[in-house]
Structure formats: C-alpha cells, structure tokens
PDB file of N, CA and C in Angstrom:
ATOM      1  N   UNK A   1     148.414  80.362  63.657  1.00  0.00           N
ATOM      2  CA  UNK A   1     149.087  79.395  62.808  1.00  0.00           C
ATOM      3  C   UNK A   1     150.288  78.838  63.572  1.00  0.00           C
ATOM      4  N   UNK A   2     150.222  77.230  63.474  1.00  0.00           N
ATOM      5  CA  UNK A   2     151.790  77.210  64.470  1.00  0.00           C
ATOM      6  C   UNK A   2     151.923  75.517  63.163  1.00  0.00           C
ATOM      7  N   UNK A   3     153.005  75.197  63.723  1.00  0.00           N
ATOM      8  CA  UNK A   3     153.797  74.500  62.934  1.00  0.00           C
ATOM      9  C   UNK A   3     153.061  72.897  63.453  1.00  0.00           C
ATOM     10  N   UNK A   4     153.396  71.844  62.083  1.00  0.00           N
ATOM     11  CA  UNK A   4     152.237  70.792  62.307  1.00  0.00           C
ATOM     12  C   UNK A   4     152.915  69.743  63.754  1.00  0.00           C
ATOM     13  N   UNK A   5     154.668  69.923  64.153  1.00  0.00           N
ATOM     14  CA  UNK A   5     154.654  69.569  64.954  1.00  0.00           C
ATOM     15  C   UNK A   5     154.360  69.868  66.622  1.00  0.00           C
ATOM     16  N   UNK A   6     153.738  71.064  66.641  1.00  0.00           N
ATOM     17  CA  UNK A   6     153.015  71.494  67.871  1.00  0.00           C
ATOM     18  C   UNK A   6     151.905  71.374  67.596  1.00  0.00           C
ATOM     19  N   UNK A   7     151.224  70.907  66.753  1.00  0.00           N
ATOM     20  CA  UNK A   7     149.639  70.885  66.995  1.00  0.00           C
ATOM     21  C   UNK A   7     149.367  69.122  67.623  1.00  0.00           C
ATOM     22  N   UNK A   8     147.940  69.523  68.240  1.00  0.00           N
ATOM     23  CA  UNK A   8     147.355  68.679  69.284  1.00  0.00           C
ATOM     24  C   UNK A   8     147.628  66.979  68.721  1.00  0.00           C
ATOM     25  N   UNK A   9     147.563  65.843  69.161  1.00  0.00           N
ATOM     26  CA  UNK A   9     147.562  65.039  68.625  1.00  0.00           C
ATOM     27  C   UNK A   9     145.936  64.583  68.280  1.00  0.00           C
ATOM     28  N   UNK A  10     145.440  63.494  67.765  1.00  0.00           N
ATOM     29  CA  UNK A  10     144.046  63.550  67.543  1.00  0.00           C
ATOM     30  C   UNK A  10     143.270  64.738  66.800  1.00  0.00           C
ATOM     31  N   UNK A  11     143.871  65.363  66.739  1.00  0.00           N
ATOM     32  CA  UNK A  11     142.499  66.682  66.594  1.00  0.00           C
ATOM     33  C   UNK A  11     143.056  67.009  64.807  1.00  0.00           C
ATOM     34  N   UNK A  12     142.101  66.676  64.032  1.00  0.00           N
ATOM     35  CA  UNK A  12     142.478  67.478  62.635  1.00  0.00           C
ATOM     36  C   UNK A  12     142.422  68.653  62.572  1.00  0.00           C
ATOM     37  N   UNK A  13     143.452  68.764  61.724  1.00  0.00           N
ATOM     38  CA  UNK A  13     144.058  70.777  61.093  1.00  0.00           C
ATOM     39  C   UNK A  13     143.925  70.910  59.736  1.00  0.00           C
ATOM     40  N   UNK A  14     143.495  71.732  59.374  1.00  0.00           N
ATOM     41  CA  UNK A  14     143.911  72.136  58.292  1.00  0.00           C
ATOM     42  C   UNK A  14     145.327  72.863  57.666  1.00  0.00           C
ATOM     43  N   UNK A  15     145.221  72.560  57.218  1.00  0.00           N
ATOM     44  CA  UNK A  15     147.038  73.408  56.065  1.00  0.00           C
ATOM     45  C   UNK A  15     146.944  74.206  55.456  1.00  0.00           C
ATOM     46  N   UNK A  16     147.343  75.370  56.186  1.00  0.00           N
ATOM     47  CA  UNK A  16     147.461  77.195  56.151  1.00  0.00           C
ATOM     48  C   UNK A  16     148.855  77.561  54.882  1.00  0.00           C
ATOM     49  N   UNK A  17     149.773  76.750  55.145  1.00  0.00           N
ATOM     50  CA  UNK A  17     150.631  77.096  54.297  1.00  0.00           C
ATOM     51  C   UNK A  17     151.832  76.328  54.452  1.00  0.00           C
ATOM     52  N   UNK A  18     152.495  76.083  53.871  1.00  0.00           N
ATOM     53  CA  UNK A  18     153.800  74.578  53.282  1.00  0.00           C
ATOM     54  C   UNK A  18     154.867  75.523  53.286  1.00  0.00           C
ATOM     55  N   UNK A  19     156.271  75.686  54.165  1.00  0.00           N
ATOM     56  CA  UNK A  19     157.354  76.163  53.636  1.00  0.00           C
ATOM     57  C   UNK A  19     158.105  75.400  53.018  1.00  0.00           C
ATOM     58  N   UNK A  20     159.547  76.109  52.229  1.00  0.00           N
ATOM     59  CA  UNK A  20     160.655  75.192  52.093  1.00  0.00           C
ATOM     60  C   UNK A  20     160.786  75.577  50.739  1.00  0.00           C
ATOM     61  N   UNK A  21     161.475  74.888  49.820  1.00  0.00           N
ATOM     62  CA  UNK A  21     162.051  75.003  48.713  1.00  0.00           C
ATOM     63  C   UNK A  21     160.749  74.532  48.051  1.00  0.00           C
ATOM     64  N   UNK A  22     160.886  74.746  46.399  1.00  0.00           N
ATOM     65  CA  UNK A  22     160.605  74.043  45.758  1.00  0.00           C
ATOM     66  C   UNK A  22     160.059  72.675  45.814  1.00  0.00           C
ATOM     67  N   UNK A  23     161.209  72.137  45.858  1.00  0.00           N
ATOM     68  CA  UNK A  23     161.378  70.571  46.192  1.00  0.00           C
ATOM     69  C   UNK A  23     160.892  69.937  47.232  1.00  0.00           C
ATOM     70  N   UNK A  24     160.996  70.596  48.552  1.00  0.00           N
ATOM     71  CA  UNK A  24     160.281  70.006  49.911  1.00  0.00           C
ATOM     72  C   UNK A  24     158.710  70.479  49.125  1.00  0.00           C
ATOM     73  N   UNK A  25     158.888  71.548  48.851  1.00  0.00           N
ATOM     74  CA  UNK A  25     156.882  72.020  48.858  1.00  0.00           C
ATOM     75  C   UNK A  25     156.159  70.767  47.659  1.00  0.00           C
ATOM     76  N   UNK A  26     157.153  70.006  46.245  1.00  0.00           N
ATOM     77  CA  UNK A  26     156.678  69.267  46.026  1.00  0.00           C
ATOM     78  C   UNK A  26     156.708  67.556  45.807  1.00  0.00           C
ATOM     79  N   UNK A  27     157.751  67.328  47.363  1.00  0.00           N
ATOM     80  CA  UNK A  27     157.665  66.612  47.982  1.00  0.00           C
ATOM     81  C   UNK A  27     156.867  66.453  49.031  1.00  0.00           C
ATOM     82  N   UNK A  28     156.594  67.108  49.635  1.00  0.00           N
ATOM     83  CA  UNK A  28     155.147  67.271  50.491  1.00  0.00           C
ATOM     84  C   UNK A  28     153.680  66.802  49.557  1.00  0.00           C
ATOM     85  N   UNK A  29     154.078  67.604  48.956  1.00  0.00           N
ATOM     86  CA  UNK A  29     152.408  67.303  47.522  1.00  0.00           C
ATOM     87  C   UNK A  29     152.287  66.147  47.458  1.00  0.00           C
ATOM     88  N   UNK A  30     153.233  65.670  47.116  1.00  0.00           N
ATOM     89  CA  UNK A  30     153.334  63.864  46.585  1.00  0.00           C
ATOM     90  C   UNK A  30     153.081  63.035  47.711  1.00  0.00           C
ATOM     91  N   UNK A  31     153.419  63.442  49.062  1.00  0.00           N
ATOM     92  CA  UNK A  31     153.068  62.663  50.459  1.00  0.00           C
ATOM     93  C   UNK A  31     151.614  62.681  50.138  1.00  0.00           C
ATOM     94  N   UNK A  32     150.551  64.053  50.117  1.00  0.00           N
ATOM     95  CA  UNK A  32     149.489  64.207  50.439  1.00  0.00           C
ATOM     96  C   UNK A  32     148.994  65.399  51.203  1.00  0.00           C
ATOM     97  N   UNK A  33     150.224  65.933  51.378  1.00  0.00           N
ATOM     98  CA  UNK A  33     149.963  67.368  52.396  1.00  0.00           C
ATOM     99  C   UNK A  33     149.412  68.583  50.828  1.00  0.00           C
ATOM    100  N   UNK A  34     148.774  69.051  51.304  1.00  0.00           N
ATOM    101  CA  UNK A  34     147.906  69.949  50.551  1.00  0.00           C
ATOM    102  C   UNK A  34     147.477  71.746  51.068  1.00  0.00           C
ATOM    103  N   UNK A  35     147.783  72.588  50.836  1.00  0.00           N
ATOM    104  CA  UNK A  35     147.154  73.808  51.402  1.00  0.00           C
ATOM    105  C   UNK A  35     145.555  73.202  51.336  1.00  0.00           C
ATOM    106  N   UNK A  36     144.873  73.627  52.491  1.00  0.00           N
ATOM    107  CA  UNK A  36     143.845  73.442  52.411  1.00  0.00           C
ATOM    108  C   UNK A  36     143.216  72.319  52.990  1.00  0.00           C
ATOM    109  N   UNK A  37     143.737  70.952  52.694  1.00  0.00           N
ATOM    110  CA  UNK A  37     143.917  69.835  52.937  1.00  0.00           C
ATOM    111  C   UNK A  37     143.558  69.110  54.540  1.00  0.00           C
ATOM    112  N   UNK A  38     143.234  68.353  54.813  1.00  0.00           N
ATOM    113  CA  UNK A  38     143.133  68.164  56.211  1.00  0.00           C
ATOM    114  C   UNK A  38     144.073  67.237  56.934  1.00  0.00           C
ATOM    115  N   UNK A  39     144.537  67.056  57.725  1.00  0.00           N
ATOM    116  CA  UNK A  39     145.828  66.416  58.424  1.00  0.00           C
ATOM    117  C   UNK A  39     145.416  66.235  59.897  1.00  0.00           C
ATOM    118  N   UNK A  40     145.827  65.035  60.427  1.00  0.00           N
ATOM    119  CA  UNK A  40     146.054  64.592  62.077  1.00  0.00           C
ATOM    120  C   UNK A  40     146.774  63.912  62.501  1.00  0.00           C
ATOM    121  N   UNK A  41     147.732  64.402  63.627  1.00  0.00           N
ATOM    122  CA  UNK A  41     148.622  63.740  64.133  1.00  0.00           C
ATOM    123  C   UNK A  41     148.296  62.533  64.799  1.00  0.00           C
ATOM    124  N   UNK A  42     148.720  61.300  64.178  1.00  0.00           N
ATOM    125  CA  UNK A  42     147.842  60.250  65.257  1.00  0.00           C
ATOM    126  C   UNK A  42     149.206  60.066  66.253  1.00  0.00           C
ATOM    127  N   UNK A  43     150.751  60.232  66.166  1.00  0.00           N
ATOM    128  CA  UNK A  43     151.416  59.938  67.280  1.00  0.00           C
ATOM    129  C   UNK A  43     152.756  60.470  66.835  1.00  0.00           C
ATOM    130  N   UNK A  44     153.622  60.997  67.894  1.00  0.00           N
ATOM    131  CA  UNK A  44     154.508  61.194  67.787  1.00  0.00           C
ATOM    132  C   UNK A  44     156.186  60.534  68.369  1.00  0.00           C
ATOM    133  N   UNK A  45     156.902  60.473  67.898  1.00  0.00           N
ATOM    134  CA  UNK A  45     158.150  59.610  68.412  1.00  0.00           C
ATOM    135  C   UNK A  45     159.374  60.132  68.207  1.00  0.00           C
ATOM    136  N   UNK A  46     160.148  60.480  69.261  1.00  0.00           N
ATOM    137  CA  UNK A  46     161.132  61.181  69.072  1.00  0.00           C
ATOM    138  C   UNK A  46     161.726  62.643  68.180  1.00  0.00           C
ATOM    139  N   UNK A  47     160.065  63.060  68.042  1.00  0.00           N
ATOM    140  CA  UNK A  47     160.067  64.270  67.743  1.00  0.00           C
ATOM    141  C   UNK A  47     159.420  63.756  65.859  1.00  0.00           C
ATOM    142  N   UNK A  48     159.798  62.912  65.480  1.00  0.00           N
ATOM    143  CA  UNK A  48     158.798  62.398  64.161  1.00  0.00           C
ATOM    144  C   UNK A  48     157.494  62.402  64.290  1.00  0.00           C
ATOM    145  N   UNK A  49     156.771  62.574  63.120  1.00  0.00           N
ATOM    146  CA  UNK A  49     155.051  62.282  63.511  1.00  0.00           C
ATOM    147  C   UNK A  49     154.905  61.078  62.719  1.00  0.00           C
ATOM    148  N   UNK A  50     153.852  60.904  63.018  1.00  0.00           N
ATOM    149  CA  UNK A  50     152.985  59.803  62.089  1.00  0.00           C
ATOM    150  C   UNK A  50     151.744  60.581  61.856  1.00  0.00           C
ATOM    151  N   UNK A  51     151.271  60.970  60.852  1.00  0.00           N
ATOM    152  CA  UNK A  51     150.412  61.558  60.856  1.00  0.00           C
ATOM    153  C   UNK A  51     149.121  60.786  59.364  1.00  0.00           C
ATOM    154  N   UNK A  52     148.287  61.688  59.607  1.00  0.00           N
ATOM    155  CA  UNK A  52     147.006  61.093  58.562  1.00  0.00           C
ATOM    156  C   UNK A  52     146.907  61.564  57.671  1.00  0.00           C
ATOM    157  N   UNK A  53     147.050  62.130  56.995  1.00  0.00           N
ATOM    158  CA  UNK A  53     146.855  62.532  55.322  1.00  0.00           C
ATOM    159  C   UNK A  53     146.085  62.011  54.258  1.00  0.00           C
ATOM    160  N   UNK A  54     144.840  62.431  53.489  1.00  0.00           N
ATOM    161  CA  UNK A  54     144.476  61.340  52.456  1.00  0.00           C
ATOM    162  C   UNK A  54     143.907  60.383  52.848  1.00  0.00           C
ATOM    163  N   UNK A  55     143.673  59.888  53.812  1.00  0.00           N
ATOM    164  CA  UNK A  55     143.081  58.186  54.090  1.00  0.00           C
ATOM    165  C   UNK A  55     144.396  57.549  54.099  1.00  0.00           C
ATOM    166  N   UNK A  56     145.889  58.574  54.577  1.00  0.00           N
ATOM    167  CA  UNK A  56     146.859  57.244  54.495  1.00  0.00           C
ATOM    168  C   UNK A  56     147.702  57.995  55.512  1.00  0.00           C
ATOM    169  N   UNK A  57     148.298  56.855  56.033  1.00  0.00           N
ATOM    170  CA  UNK A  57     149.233  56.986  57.319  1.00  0.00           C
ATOM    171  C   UNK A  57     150.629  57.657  56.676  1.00  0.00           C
ATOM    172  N   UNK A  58     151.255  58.606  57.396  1.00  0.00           N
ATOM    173  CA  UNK A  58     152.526  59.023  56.692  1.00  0.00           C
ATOM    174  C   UNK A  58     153.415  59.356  57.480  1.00  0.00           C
ATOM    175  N   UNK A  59     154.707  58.557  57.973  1.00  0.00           N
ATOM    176  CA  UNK A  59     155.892  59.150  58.739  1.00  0.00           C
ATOM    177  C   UNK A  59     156.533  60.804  58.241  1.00  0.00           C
ATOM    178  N   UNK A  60     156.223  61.667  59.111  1.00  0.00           N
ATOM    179  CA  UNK A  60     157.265  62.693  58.685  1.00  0.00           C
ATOM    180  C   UNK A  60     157.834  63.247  59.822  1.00  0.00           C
ATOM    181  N   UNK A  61     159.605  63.341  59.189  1.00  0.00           N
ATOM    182  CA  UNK A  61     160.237  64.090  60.545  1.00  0.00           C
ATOM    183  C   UNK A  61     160.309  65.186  60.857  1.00  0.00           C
ATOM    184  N   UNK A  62     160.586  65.405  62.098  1.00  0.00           N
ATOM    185  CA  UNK A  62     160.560  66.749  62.478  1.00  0.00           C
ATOM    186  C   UNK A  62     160.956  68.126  61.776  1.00  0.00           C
ATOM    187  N   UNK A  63     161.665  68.083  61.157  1.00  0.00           N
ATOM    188  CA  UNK A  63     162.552  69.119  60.300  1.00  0.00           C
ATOM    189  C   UNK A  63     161.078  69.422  58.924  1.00  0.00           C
ATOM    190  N   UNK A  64     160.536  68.196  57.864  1.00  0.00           N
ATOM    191  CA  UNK A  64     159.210  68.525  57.306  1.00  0.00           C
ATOM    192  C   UNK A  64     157.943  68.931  58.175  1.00  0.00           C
ATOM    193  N   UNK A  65     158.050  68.515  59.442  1.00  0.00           N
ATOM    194  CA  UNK A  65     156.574  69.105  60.117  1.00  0.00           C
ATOM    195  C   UNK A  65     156.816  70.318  60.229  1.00  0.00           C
ATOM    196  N   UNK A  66     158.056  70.993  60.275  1.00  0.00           N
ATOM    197  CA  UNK A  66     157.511  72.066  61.090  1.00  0.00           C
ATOM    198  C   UNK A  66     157.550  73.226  60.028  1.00  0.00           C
ATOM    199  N   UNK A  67     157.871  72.731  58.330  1.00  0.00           N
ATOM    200  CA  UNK A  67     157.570  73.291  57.696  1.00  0.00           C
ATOM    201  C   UNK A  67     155.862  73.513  56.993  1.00  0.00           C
ATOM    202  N   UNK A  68     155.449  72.630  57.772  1.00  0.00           N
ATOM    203  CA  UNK A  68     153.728  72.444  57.339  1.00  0.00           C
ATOM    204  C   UNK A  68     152.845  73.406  58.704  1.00  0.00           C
ATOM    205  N   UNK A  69     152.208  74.350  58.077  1.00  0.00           N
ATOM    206  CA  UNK A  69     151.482  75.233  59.185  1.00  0.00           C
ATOM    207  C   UNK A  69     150.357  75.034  58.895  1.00  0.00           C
ATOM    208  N   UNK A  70     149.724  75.069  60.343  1.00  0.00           N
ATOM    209  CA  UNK A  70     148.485  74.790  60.324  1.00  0.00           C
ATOM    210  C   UNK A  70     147.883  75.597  61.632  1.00  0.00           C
TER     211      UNK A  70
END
C-alpha cells in the first residue's frame, strides 16, 4: 500500500483506504475517491495530481493524495 501520490502515472489503482478527519474522508467522497473505487494519475505538477476518478478529471494536492492509499 503506498500513498496515491507515489503511485505510477497511467496505471489504475485501486483505493485500499482514505485517511484524515472526518471531513477530508467526506470531502474526498464527494470528489469521487471511494474505498474500493478505481483511480489514475493522468499527471502530476508541482507535486499536485490530476487524477481520474468516476469518468471525471480531478485536481488534488499533495497534502489529499497522500492521504488516499492505494
């Protein structure tokens, strides 16, 4: 399990487990991040991702990725 901002770019992951409060865990929900769920980094920038979620593109920064394990 490592954190969603070290995983590969291109390659989908699944979501092992969401840290954080409350609030980040259902602020994440509402992005689209899901235990279980499937996710891919399509690019990263200055340590932000852009990632895939859902059929939808989603900026998240570094500090939320690395609460998303995968």
């Amino acid at each position: 399990m490592l954190p969603l901002n070290l995983a590969e770019r291109g390659r989908p992951q699944i979501i092992k487990k969401i840290g954080g409060s409350p609030e980040v865990k259902k602020h994440l929900e509402n992005l689209g991040f899901n235990v279980g769920g499937e996710v891919c980094v399509i690019s990263a920038l200055g340590g932000n991702l852009i990632v895939k979620a859902k059929e939808s593109r989603v900026a998240v920064s570094s500090e939320l990725a690395r609460k998303i394990m995968v």
